[in-house]
N, C-alpha and C. Protein backbone atom coordinates (compact mmCIF):
# COMPACT_ATOMS: atom_id res chain seq x y z
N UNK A 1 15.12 -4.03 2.71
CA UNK A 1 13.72 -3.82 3.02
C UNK A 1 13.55 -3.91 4.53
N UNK A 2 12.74 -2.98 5.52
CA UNK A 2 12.62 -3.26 6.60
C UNK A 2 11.87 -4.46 6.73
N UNK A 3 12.29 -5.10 7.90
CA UNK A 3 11.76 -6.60 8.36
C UNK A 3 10.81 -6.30 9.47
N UNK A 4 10.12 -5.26 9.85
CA UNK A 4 9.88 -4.88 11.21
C UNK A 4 8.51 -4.64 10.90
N UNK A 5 7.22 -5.36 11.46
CA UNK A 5 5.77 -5.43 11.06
C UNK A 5 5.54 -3.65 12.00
N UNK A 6 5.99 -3.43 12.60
CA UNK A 6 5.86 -1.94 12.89
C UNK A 6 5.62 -0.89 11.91
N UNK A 7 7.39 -1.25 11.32
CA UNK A 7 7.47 0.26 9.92
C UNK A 7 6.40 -0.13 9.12
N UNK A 8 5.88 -1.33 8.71
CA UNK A 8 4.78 -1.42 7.43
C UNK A 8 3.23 -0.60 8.48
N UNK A 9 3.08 -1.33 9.70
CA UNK A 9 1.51 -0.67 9.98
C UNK A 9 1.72 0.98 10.42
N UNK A 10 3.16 1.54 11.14
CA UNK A 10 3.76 3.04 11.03
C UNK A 10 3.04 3.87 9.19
N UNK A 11 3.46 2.90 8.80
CA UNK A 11 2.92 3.59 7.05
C UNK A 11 1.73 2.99 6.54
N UNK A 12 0.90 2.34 7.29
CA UNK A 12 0.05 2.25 6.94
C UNK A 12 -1.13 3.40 8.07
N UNK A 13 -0.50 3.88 9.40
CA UNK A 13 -1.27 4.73 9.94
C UNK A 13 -0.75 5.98 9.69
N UNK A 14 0.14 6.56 8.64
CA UNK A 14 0.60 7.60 8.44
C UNK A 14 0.06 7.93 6.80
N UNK A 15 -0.75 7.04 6.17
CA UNK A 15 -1.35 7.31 5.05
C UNK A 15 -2.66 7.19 5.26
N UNK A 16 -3.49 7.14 6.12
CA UNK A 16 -4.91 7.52 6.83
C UNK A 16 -5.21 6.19 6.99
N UNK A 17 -5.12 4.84 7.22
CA UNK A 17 -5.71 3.92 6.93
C UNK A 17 -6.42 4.13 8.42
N UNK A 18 -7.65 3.37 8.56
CA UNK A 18 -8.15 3.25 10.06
C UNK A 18 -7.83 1.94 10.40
N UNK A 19 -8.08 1.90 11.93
CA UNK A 19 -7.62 0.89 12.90
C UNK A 19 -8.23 -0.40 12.08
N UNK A 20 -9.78 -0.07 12.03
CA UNK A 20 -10.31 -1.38 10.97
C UNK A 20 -9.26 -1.83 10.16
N UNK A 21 -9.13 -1.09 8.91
CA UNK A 21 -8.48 -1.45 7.83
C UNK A 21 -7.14 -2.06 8.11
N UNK A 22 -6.34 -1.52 9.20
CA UNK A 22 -5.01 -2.26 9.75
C UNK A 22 -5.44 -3.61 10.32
N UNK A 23 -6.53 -3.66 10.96
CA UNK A 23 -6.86 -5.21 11.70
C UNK A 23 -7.28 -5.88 10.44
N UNK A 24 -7.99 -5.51 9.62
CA UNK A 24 -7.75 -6.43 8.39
C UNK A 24 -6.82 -6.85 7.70
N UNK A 25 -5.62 -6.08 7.57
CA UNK A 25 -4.56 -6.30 7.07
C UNK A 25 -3.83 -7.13 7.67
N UNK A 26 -3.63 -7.15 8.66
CA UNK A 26 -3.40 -7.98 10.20
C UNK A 26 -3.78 -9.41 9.98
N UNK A 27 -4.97 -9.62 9.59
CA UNK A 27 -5.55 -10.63 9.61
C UNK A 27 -5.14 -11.32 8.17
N UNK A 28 -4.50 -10.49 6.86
CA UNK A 28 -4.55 -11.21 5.70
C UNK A 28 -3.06 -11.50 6.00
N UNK A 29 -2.36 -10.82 6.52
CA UNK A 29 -0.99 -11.40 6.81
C UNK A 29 -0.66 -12.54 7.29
N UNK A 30 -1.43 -12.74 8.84
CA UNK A 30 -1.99 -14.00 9.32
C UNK A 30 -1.89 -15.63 8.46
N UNK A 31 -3.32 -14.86 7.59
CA UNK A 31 -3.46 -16.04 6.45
C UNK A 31 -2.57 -16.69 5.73
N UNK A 32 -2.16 -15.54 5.34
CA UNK A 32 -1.01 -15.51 4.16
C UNK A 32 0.19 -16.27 4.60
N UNK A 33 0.36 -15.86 5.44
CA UNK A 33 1.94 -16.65 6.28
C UNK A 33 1.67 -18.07 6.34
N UNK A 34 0.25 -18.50 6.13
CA UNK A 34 0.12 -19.86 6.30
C UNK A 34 0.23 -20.81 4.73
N UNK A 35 0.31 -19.94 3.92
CA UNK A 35 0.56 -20.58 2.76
C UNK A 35 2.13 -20.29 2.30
N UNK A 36 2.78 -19.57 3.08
CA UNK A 36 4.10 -19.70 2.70
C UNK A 36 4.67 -21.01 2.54
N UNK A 37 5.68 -20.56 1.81
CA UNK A 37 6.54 -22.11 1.57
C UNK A 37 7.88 -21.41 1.65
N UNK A 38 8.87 -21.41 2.22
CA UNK A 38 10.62 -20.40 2.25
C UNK A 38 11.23 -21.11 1.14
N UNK A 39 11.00 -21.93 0.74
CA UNK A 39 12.33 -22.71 -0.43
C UNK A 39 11.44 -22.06 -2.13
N UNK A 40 10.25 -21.62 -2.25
CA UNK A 40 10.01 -21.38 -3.28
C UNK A 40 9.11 -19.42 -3.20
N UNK A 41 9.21 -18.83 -1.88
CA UNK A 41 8.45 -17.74 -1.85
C UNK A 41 9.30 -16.60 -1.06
N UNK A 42 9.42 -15.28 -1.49
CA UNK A 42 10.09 -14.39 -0.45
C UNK A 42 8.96 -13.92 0.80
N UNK A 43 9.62 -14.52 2.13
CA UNK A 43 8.51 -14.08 3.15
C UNK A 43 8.52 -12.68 3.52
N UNK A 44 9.99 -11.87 3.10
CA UNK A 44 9.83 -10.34 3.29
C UNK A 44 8.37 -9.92 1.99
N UNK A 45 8.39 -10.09 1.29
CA UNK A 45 7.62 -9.42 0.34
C UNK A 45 6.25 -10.11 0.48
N UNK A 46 6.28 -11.12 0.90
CA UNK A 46 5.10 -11.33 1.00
C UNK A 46 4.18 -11.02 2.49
N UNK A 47 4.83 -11.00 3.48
CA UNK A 47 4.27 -10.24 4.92
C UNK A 47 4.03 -8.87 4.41
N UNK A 48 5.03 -7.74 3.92
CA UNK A 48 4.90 -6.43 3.95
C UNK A 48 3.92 -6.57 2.65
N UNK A 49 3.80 -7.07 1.23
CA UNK A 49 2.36 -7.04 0.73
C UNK A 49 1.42 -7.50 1.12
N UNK A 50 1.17 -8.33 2.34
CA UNK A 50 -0.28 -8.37 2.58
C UNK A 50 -0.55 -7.56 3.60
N UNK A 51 0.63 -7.29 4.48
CA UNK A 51 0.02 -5.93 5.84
C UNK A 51 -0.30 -4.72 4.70
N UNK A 52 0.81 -4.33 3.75
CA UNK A 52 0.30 -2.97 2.91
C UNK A 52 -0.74 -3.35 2.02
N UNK A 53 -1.20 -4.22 1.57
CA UNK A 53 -2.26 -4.83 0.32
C UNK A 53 -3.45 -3.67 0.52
N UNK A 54 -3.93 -3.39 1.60
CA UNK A 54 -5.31 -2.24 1.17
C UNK A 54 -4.56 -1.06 1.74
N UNK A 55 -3.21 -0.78 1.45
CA UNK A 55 -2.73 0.66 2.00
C UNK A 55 -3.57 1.75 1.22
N UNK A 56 -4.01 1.79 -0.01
CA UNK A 56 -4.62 2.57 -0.91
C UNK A 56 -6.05 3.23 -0.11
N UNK A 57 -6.73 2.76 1.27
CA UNK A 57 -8.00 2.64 1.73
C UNK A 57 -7.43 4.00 2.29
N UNK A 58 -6.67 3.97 2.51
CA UNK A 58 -6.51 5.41 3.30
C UNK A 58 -6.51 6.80 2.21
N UNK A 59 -7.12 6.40 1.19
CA UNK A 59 -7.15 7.16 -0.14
C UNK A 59 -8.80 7.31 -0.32
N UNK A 60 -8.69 6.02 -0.59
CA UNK A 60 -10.12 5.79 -1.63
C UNK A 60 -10.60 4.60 -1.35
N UNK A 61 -12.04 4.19 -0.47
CA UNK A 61 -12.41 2.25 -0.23
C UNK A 61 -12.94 2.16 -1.55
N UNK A 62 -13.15 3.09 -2.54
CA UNK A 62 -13.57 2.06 -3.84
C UNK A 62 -12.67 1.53 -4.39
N UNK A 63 -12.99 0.79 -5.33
CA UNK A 63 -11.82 -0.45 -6.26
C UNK A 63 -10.69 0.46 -6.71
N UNK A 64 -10.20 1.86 -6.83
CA UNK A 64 -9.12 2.36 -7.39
C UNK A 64 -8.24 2.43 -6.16
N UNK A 65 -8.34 1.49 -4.76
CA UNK A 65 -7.66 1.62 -3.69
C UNK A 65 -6.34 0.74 -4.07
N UNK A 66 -6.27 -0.40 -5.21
CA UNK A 66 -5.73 -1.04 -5.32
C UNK A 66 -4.11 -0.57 -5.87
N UNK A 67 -4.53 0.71 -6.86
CA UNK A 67 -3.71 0.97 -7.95
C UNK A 67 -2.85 2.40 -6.95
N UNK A 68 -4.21 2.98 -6.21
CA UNK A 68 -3.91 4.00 -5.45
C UNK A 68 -2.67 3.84 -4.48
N UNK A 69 -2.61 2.57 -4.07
CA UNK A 69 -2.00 2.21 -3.05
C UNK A 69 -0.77 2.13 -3.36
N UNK A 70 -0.17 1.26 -4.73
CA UNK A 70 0.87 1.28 -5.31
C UNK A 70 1.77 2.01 -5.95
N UNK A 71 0.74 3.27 -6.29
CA UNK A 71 1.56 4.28 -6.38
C UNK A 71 2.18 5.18 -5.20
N UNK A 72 1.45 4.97 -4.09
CA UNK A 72 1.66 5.42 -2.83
C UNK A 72 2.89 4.68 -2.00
N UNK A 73 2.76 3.66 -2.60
CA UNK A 73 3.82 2.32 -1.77
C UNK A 73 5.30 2.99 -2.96
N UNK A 74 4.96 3.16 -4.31
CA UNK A 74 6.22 3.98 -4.91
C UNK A 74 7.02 4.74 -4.31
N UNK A 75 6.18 5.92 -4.50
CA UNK A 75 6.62 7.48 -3.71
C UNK A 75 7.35 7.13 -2.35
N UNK A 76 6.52 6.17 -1.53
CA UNK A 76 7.79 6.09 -0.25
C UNK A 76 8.43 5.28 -0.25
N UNK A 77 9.28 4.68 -1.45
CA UNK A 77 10.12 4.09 -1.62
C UNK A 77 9.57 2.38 -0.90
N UNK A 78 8.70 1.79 -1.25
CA UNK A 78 8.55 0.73 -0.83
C UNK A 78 9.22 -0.18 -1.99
N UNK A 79 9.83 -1.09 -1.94
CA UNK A 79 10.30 -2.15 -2.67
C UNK A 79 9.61 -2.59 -4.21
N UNK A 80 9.43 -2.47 -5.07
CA UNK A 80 8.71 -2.40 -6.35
C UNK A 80 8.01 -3.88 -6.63
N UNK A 81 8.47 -5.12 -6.02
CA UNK A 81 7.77 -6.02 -6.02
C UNK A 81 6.65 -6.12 -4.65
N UNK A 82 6.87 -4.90 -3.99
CA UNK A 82 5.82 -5.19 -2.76
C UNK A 82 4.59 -4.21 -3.31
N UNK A 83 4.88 -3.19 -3.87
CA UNK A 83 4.22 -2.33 -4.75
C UNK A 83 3.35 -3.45 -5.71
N UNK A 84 3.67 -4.03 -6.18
CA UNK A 84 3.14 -5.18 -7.39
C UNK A 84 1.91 -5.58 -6.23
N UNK A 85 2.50 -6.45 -5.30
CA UNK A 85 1.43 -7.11 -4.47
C UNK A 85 -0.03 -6.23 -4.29
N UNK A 86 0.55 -5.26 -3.95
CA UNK A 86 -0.34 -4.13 -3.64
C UNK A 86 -1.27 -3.82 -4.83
N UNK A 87 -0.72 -3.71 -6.01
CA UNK A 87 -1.31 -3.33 -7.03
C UNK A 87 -2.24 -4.37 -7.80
N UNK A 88 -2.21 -5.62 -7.49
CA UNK A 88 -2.58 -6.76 -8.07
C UNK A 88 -3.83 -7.50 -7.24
N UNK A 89 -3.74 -7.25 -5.90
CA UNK A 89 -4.41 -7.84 -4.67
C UNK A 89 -6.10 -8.20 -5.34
N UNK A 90 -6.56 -7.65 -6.36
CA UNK A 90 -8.43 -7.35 -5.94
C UNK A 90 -8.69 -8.75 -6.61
N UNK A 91 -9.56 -9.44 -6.52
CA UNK A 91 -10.26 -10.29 -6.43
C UNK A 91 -9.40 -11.44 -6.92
N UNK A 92 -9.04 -11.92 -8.37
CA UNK A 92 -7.94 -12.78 -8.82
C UNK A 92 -7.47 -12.08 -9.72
N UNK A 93 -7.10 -10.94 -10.03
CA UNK A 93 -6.88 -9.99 -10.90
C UNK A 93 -7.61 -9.39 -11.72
N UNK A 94 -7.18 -7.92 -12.25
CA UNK A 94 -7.88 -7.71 -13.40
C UNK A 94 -6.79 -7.47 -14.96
N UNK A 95 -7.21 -7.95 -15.86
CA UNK A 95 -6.36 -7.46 -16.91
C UNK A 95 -6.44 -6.19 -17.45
N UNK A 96 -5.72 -6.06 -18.35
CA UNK A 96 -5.97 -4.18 -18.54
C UNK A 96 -6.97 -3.77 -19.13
N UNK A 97 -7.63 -4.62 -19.96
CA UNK A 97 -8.98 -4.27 -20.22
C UNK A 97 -9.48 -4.29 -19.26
N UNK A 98 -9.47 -5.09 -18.54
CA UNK A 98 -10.88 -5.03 -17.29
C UNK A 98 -10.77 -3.62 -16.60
N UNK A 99 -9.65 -3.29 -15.87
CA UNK A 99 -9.18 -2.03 -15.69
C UNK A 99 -10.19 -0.76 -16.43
N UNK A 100 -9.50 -0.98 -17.71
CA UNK A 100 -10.41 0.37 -18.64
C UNK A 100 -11.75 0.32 -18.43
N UNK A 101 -12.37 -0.55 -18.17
CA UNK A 101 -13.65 -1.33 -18.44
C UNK A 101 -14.40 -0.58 -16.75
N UNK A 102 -13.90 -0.62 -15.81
CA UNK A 102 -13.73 -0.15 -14.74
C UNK A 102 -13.24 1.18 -13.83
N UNK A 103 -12.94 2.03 -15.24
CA UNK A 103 -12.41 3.22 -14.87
C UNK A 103 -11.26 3.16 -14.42
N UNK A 104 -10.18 2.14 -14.56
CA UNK A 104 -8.69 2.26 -13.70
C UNK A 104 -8.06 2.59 -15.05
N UNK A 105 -6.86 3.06 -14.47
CA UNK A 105 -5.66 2.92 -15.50
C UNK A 105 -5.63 1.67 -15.97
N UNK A 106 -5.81 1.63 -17.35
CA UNK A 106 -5.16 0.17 -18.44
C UNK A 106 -3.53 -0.33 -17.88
N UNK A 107 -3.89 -1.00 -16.83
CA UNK A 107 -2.63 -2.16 -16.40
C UNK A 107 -2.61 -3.34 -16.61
N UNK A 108 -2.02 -4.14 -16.93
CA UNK A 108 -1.99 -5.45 -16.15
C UNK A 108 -2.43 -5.48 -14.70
N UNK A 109 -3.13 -6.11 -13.74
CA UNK A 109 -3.40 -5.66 -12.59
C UNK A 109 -3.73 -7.39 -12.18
N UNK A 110 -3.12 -8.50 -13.11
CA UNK A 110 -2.79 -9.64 -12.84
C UNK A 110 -1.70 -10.03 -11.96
N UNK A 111 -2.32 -11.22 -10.32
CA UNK A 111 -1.40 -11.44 -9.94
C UNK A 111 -0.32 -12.94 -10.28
N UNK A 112 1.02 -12.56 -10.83
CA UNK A 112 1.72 -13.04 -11.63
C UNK A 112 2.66 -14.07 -10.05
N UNK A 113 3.03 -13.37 -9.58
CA UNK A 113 3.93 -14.28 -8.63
C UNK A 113 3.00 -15.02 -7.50
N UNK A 114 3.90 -15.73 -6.69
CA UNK A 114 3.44 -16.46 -5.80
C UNK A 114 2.72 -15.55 -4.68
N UNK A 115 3.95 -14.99 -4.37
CA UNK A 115 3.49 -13.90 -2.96
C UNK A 115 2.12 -12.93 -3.95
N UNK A 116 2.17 -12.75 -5.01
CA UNK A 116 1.25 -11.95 -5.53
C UNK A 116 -0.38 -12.65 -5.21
N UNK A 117 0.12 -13.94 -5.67
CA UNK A 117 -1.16 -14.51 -5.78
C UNK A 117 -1.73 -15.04 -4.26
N UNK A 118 -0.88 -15.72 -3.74
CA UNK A 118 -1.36 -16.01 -2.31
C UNK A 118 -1.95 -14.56 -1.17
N UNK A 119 -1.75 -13.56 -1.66
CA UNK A 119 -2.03 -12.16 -1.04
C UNK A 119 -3.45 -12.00 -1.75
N UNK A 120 -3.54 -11.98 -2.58
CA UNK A 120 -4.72 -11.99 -3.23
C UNK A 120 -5.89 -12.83 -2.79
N UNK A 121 -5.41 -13.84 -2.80
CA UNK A 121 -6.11 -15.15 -1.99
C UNK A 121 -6.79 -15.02 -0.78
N UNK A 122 -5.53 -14.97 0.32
CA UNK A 122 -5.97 -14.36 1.60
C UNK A 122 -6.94 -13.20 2.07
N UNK A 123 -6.52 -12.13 0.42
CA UNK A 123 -7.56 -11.06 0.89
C UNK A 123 -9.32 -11.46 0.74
N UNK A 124 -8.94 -12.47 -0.28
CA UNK A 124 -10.52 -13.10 -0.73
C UNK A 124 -11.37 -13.80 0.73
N UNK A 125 -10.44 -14.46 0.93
CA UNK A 125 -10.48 -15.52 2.61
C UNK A 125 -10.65 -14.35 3.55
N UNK A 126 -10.46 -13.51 3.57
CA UNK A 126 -10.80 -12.55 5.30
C UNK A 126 -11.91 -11.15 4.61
N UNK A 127 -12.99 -11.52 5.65
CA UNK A 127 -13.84 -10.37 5.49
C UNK A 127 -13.93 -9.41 6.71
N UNK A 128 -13.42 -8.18 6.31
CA UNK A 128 -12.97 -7.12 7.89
C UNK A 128 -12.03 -8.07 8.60
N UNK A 129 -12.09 -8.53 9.72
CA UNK A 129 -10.85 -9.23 10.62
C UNK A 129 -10.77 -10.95 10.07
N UNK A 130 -12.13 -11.27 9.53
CA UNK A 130 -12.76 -12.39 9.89
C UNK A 130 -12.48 -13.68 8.70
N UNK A 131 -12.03 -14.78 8.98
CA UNK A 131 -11.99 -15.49 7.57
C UNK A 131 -13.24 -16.14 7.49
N UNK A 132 -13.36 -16.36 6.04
CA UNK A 132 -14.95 -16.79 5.58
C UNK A 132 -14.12 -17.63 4.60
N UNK A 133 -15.32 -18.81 4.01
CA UNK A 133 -15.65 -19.78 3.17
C UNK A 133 -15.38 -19.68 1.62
N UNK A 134 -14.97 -20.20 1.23
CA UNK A 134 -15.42 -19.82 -0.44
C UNK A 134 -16.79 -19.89 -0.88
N UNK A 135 -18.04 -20.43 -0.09
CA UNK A 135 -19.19 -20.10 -0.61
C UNK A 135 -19.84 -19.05 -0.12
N UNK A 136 -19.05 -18.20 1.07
CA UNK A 136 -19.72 -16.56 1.41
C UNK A 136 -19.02 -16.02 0.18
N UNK A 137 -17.84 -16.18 0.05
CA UNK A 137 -16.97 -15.17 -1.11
C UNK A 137 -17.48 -15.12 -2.58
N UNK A 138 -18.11 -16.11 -2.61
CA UNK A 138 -18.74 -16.34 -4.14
C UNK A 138 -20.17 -15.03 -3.91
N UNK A 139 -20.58 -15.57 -2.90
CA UNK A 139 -21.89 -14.77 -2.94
C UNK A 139 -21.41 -13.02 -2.28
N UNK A 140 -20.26 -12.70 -2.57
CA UNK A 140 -20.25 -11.02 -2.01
C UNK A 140 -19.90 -11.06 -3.86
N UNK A 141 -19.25 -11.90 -4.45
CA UNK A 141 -19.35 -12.02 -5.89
C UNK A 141 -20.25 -12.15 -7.13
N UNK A 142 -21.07 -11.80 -6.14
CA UNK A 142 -22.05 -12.39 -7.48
C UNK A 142 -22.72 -11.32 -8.25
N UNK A 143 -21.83 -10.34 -8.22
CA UNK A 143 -22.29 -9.35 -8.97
C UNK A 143 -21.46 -9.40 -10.25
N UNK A 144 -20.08 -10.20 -10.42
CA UNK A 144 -18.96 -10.14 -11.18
C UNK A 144 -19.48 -11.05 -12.28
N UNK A 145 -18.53 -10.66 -13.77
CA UNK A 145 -19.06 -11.56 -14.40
C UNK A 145 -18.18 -13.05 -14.74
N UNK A 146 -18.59 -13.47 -15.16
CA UNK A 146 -18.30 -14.93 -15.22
C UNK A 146 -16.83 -15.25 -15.16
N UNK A 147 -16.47 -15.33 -16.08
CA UNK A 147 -14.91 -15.29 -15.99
C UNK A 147 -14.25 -15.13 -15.00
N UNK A 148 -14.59 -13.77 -14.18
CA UNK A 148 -14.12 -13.02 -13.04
C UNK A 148 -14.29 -14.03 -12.14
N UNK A 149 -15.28 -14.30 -11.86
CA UNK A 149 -16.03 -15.68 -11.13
C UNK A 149 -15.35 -17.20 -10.79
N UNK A 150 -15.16 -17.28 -12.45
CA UNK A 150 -13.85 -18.61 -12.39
C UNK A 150 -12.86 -18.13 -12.50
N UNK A 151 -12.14 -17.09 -12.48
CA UNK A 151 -10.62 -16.72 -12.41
C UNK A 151 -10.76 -16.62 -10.43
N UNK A 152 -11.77 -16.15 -9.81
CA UNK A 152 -11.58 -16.45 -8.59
C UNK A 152 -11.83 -17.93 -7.88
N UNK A 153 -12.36 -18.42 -8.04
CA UNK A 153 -12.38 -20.15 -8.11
C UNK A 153 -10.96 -20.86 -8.19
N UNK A 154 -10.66 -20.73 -9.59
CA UNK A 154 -9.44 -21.34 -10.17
C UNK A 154 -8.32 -20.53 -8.70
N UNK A 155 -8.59 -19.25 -8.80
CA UNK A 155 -7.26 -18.72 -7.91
C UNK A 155 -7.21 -19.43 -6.43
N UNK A 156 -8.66 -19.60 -5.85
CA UNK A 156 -9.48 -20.44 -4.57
C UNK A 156 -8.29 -21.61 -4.42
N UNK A 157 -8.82 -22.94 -5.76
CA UNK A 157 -8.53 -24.05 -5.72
C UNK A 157 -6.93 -23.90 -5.62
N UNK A 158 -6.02 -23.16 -6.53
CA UNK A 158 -5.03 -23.49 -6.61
C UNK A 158 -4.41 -23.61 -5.52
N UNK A 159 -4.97 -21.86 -4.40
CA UNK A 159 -3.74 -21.67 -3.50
C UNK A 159 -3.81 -22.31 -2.08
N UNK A 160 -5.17 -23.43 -2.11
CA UNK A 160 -5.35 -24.31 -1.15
C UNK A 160 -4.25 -25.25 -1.34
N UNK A 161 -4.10 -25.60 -2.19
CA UNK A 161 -2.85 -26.78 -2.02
C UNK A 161 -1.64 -25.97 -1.96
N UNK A 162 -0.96 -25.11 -1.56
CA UNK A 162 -0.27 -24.55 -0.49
C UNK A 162 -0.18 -24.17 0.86
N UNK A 163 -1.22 -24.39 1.30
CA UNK A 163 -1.70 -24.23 2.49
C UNK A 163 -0.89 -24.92 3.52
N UNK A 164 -0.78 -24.50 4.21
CA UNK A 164 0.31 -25.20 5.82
C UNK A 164 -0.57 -25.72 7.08
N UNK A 165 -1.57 -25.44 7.14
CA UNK A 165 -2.30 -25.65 8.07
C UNK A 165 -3.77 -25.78 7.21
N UNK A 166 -4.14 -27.17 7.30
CA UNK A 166 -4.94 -27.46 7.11
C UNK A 166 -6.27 -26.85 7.91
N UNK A 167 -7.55 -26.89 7.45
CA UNK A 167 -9.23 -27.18 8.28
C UNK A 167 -9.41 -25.78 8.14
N UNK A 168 -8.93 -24.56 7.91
CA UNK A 168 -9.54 -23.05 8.70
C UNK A 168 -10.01 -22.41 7.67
């Protein structure tokens, strides 16, 4: 897998993403690196899924950017567990009903691994460049229904106690 934060934002400005959308990505990588742990997480897969995590925007900014992306991260041969990240990223997942329910392809679209889930996390934590609170994130949520609600909570609480750097 390339190790080089270049080739991932190279393919992320060669699949339309804009400068925005890369400084966001930028910024969930950031995050993300702060909940690493090396003895229990791969940091290749987890840097290149959170710089690629909204590669799909250069497609589509509605919610099928998620699935869009992963099939896109396929085709150019991106690593199939970085593809996952990508595909799993939106809020704390959706299951495949929710999916159908939503107009996506019936997937699993649950994030199952660590790097899956802490990418997910981070994307919740940064709005455009910027990290925010869990009580702004609830309220860009509050259109979701319940469950959705505490599956993002539960995902909140857990991946704080991984965290490396406390206060931010």
């Amino acid at each position: 897998m390339p190790d080089s934060e270049g080739h991932w934002e190279a393919l992320l400005r060669s699949s339309g993403c804009s400068k925005r959308v890369i400084a966001h990505c930028r910024s969930v990588r950031d995050l993300a690196i702060e909940y690493l742990h090396d003895d229990i997480m791969d940091r290749e897969v987890l840097e290149a899924g959170a710089l690629l995590h909204d590669i799909g925007r250069g497609i589509t900014h509605g919610l099928p950017h998620a699935q869009a992306g992963a099939d896109l991260c396929r085709r150019r041969g991106v690593p199939e567990e970085v593809a996952r990240v990508v595909e799993r990223h939106i809020g704390a997942g959706l299951t495949a009903d929710e999916c159908t329910l939503l107009g996506l392809l019936p997937i699993d679209c649950m994030p199952r691994t660590l790097e899956e889930r802490v990418v997910a996390h981070a994307d919740n934590r940064v709005a455009g460049p910027r990290r925010i609170c869990l009580d702004e994130r609830l309220l860009h949520a509050i259109h979701l229904q319940k469950r959705q609600k505490q599956r993002l909570y539960r995902l909140w609480q857990e991946m704080e106690m991984f965290r490396q750097t406390p206060g931010t």
